[in-house]
C-alpha atoms as a PDB file:
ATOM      1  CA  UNK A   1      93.857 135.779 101.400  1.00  0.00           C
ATOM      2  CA  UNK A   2      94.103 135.553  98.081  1.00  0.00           C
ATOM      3  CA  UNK A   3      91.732 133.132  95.779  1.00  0.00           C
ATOM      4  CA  UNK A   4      94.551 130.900  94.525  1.00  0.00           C
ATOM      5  CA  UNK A   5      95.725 129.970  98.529  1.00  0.00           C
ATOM      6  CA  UNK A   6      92.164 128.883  99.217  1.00  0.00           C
ATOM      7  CA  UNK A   7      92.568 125.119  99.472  1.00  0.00           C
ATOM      8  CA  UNK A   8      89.068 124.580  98.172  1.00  0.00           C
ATOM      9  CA  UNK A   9      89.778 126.046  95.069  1.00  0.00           C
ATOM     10  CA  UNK A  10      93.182 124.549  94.595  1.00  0.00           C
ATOM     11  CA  UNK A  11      91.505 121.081  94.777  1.00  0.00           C
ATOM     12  CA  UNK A  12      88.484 122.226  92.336  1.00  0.00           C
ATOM     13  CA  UNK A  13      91.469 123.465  89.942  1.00  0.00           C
ATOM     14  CA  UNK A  14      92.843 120.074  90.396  1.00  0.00           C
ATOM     15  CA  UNK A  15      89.740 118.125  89.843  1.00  0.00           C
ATOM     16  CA  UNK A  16      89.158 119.903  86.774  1.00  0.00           C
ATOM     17  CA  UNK A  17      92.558 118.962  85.036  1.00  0.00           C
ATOM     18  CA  UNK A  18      92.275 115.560  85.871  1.00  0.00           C
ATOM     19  CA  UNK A  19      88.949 115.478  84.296  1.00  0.00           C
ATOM     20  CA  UNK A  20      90.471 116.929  81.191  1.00  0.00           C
ATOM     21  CA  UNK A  21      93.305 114.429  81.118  1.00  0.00           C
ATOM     22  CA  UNK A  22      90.245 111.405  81.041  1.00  0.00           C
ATOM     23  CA  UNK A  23      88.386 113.124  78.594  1.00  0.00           C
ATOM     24  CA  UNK A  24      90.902 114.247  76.552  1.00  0.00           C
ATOM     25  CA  UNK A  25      91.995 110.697  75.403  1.00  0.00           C
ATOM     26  CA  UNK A  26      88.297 110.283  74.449  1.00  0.00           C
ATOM     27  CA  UNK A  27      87.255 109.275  70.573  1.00  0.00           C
ATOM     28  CA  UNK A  28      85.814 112.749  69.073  1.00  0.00           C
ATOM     29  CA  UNK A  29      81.901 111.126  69.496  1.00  0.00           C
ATOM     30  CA  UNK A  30      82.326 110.237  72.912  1.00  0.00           C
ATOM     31  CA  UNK A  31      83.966 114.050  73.272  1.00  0.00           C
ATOM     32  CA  UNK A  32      81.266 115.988  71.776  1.00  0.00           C
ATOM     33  CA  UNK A  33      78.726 114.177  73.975  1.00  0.00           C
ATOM     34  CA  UNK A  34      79.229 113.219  77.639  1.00  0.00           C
ATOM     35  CA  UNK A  35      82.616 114.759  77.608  1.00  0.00           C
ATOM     36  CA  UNK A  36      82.028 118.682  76.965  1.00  0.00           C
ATOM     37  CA  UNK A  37      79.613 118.449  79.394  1.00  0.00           C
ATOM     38  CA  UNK A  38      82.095 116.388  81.893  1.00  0.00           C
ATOM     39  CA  UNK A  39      84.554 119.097  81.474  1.00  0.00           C
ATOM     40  CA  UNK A  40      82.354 122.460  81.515  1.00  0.00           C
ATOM     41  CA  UNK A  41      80.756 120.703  84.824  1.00  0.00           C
ATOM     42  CA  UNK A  42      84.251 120.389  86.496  1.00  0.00           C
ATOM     43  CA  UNK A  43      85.813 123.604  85.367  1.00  0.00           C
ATOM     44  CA  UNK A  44      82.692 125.199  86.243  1.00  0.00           C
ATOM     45  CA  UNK A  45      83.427 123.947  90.066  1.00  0.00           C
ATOM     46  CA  UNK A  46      86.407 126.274  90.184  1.00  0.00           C
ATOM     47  CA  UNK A  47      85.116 129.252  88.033  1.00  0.00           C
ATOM     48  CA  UNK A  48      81.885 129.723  89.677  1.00  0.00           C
ATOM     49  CA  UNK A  49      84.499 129.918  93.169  1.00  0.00           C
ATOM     50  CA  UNK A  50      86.070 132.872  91.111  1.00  0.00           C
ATOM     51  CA  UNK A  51      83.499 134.771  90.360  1.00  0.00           C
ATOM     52  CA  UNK A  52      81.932 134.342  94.272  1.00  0.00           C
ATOM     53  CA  UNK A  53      85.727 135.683  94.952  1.00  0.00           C
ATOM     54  CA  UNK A  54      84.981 139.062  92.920  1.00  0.00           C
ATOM     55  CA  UNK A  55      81.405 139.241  94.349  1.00  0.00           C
ATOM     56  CA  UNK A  56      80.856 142.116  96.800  1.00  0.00           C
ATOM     57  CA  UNK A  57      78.366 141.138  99.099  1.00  0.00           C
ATOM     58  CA  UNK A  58      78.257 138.142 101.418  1.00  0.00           C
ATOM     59  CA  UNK A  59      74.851 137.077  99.728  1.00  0.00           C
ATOM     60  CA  UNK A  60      76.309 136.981  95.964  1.00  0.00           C
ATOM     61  CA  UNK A  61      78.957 135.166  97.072  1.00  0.00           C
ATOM     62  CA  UNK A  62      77.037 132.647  98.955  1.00  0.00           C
ATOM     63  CA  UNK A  63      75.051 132.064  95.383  1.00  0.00           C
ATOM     64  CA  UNK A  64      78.334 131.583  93.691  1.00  0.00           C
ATOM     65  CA  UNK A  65      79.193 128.948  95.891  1.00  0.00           C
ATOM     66  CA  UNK A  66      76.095 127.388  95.637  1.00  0.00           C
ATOM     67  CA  UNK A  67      76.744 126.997  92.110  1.00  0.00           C
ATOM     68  CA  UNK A  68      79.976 125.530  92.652  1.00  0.00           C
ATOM     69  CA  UNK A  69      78.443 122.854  94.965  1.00  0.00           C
ATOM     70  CA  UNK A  70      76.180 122.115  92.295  1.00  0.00           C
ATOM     71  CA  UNK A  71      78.856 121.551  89.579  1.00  0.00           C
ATOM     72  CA  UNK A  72      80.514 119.270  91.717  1.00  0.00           C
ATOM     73  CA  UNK A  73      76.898 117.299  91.576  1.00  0.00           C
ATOM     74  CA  UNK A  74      76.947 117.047  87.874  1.00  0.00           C
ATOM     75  CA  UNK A  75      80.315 116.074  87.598  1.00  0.00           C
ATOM     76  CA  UNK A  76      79.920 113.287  89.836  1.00  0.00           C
ATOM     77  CA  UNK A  77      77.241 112.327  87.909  1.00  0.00           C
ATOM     78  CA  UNK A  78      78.851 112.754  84.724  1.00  0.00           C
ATOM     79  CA  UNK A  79      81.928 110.632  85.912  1.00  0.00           C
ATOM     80  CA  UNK A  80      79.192 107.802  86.928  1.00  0.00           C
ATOM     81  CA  UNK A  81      77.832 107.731  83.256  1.00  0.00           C
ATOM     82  CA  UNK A  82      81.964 107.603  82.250  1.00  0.00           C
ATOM     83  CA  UNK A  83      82.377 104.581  84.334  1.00  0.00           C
ATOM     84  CA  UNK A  84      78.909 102.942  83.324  1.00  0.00           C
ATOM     85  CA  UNK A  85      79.564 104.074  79.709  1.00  0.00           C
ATOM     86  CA  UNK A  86      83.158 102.470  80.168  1.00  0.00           C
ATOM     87  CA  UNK A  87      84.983 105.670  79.258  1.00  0.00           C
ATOM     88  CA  UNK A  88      87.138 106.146  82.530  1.00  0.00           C
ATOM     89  CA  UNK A  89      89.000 103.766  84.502  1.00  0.00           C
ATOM     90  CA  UNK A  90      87.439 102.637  88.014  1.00  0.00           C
ATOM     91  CA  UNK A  91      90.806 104.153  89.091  1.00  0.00           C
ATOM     92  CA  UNK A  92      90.539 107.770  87.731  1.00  0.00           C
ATOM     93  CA  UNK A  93      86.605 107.331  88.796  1.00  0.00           C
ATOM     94  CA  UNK A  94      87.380 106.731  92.583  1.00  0.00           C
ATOM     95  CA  UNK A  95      90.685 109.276  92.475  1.00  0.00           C
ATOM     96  CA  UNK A  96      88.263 111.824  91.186  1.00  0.00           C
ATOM     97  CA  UNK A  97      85.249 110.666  93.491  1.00  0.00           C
ATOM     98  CA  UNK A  98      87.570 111.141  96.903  1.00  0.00           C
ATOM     99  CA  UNK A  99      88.138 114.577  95.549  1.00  0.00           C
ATOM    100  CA  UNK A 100      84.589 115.355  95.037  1.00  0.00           C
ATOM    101  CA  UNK A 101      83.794 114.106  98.292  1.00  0.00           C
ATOM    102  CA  UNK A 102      86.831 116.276 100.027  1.00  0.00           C
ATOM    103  CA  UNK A 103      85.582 119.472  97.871  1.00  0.00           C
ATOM    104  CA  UNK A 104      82.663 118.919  99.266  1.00  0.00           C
ATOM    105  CA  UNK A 105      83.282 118.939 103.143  1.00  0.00           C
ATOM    106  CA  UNK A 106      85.521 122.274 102.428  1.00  0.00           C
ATOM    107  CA  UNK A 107      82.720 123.727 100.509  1.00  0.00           C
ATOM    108  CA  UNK A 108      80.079 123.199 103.016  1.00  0.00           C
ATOM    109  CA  UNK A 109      82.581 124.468 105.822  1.00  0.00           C
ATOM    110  CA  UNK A 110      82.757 127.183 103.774  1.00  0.00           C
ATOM    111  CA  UNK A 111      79.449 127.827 103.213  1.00  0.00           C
ATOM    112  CA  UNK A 112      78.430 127.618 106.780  1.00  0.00           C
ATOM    113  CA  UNK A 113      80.988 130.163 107.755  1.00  0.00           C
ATOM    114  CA  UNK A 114      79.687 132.667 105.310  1.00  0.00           C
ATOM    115  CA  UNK A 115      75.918 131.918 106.081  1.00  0.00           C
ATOM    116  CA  UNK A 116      77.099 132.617 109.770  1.00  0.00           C
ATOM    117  CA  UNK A 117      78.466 135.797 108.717  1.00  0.00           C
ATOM    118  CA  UNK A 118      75.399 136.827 106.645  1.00  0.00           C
ATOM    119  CA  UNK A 119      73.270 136.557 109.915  1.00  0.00           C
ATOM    120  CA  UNK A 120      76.014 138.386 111.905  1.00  0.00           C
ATOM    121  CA  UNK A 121      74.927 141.681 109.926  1.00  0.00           C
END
């Protein structure tokens, strides 16, 4: 299968262009601050799936993945300080959040099917 039919990295391409859409409209402070970080955090969800796609071992890509769980931690709480900062809409916050949340069950499924394959060797 190839990386771009994985539905878990479709959505974690998705989350991270609707992140850039919010943070594009941004004023150039609130940008350079919360906002790099907002974006690297989300397109760092589907990167880090990348590179676990052109890992060799089970192990290395398990790591990757790992990383890419913990992305989509910081950009949840990124999107929190958007909201509290009143940078993005409750809307775009919740849209975003769902995702998040989705991403998450299919990256733990994911996880768990690789971990079971690990201990299979």
């Amino acid at each position: 299968m190839q990386l771009r039919d994985l539905e878990v990295y479709k959505l974690s391409m998705l989350i991270g262009d609707k992140v850039w859409e919010a943070v594009n409209r941004w004023d150039s402070f609130e940008k350079n601050t919360l906002g790099k970080q907002l974006v690297r955090s989300a397109d760092s969800i589907a990167l880090n799936i990348a590179e676990a796609n052109g890992r060799f071992s089970y192990k290395d890509r398990l790591l990757f993945f790992y990383y890419s769980r913990g992305s989509a931690y910081e950009t949840r709480s990124c999107l929190q300080k958007a909201v509290q900062r009143r940078l993005i809409s409750s809307e775009i916050h919740r849209e975003v959040d769902n995702e998040l949340n989705r991403f998450g069950v299919l990256m733990n499924g994911l996880i768990k099917s690789l971990r079971n394959n690990i201990n299979n060797q």
